[in-house]
Structure formats: C-alpha cells, structure tokens
Protein backbone atom coordinates (compact mmCIF):
# COMPACT_ATOMS: atom_id res chain seq x y z
CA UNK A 1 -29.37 30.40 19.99
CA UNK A 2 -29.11 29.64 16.50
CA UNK A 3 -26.09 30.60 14.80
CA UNK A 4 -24.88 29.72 11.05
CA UNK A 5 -21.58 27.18 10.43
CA UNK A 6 -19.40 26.94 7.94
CA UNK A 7 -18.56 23.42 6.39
CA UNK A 8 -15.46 22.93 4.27
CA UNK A 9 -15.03 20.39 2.50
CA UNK A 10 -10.91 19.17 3.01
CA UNK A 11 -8.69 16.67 1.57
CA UNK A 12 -7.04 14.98 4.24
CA UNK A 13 -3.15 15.71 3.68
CA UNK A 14 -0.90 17.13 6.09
CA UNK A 15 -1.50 20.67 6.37
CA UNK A 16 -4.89 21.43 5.16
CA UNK A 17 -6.40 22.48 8.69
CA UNK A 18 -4.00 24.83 8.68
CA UNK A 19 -4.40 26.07 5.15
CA UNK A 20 -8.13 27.17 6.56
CA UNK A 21 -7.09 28.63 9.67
CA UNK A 22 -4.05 30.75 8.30
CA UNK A 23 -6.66 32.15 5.35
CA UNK A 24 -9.03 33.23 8.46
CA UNK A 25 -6.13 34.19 10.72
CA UNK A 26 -4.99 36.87 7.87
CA UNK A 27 -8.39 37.73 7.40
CA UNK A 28 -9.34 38.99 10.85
CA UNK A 29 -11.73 36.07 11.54
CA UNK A 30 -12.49 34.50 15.34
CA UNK A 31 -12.66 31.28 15.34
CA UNK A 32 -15.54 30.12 17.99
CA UNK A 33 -15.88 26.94 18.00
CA UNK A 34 -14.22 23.87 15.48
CA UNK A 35 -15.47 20.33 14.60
CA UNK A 36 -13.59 17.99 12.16
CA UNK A 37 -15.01 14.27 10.84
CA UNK A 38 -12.95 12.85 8.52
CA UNK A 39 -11.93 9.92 6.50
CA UNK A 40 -9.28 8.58 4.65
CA UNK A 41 -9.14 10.75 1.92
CA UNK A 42 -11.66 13.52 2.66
CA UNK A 43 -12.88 15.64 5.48
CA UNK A 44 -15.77 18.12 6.82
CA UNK A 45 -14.05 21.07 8.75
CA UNK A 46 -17.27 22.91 10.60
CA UNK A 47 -16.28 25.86 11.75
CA UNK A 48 -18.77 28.62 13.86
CA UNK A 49 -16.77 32.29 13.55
CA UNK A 50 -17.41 35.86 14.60
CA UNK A 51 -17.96 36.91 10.72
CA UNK A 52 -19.58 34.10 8.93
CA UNK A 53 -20.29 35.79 5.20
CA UNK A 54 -16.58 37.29 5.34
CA UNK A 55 -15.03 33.98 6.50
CA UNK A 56 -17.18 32.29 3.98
CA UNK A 57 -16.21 35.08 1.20
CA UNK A 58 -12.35 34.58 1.94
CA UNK A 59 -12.51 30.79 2.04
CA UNK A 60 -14.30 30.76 -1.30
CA UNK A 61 -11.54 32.80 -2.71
CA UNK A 62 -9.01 30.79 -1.31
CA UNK A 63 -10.22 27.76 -3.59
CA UNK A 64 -11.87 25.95 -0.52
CA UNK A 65 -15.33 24.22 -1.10
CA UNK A 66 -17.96 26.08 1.49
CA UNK A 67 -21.12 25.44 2.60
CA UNK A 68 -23.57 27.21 5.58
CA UNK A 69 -25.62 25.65 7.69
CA UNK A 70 -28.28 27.09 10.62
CA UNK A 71 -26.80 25.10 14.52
CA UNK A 72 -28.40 25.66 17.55
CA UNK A 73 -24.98 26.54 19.66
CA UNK A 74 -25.44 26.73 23.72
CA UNK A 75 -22.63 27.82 25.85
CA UNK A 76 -22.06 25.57 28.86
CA UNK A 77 -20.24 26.31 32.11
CA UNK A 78 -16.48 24.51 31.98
CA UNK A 79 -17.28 22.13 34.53
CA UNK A 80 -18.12 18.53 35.48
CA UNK A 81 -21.83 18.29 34.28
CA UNK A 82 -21.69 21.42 32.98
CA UNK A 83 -23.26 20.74 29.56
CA UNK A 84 -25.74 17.70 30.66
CA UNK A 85 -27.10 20.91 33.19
CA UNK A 86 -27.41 23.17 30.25
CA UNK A 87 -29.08 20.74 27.52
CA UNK A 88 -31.56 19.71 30.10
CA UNK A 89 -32.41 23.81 30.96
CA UNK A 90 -31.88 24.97 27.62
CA UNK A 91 -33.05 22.54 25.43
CA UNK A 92 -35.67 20.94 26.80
CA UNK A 93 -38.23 20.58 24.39
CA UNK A 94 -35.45 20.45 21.05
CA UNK A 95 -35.88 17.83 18.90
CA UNK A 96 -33.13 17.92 16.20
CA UNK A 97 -33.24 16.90 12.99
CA UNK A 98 -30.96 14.62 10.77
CA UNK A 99 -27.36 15.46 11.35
CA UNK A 100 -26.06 18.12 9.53
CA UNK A 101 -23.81 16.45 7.06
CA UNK A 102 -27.14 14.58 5.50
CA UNK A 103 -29.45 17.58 6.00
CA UNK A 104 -30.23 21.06 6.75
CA UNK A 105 -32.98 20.33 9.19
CA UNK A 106 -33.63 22.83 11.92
CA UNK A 107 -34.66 21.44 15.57
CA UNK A 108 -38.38 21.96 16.03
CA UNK A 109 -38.92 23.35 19.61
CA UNK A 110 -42.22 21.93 20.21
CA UNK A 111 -41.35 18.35 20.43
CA UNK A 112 -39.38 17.15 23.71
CA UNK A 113 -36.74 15.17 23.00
CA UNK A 114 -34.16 15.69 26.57
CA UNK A 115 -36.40 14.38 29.59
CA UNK A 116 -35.40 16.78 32.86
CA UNK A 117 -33.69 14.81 35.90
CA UNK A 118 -35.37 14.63 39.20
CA UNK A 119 -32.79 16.35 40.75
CA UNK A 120 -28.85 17.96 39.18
CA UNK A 121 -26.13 18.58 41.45
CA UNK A 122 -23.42 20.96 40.76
C-alpha cells in the first residue's frame, strides 16, 4: 500500500531524536514505523505515523525542517523469511525508483523487478 513519510531533516547532537519523538508523543501521534541515515553533522529521520498532516503540522511548528514523501509500506510476518515471502507475493512486478532521499519517484507496477522462487518454505 502506499502510504506518505515524513523526512526531517536533524542535526546530529545528542538528543535530537528525542526532540521529534517527545513533540509527537505530546501531540497524540503513533509512530509506525522509523528509519534514520545520518552523518557526521546531519541526519534524515523518516518517520511513517498514524496522522501524517498533524505530525507534519506540529513538527513544522516545533522549528523542525519537514518534508513528505509517497512509500510503498508492506507488513511482513515477524519471522525467519518473513519479508523475502512477502516482497516476492506482494511486490512482484514493483520496480522502484531512485531512493527517496534523491527523488520522489513512485514504483511503477508494470515492470518486474523481484523474480518469484521456485519454491518458499516457511
């Protein structure tokens, strides 16, 4: 399913992860799922939350740099194998674009980028 993430953009000093998370904490936002890449001096925080435009709304008037961007999220079963199972079932036929920190590509559907296995085993 497609689903919209947040990027914020973080300098990376003790305590600016949690900074983010208190603001959304206070607000009432879920967080779903949480990425960060980061450097030496500066980070991307991608975030995917139950209220996007109200987490983005708060962040923005917390002082924090925020960006959206449209992910193709799929939930996989917590086990061994779990997620190769579900890309191969799921996504089979996803191509995806750039990464998301160069681009805002979307994955085009019609090209087939995973290959299915012969056979999975649970």
């Amino acid at each position: 399913m497609k689903v919209e993430q947040i990027s914020v953009f973080l300098e990376n000093k003790s305590g600016r992860l949690a900074d983010v998370t208190s603001v959304l904490a206070e607000a009432g936002i879920n967080l779903r799922a949480l990425s960060l890449a980061d450097t030496a001096d500066f980070g991307i925080l991608r975030l995917i939350v139950n209220d996007t435009e109200r987490a983005k709304q708060v962040l923005k008037d917390n002082g924090f740099t925020v960006g959206l961007t449209e992910v193709v999220a799929v939930e996989v079963e917590d086990k061994p194998g779990g997620m190769a199972f579900e890309l191969v079932e799921r996504c089979a036929g996803c191509k995806p674009g750039r990464p998301a920190s160069r681009s805002r590509s979307q994955p085009k559907m019609e090209d087939n980028l995973f290959t299915r296995p012969k056979r999975i085993t649970h």
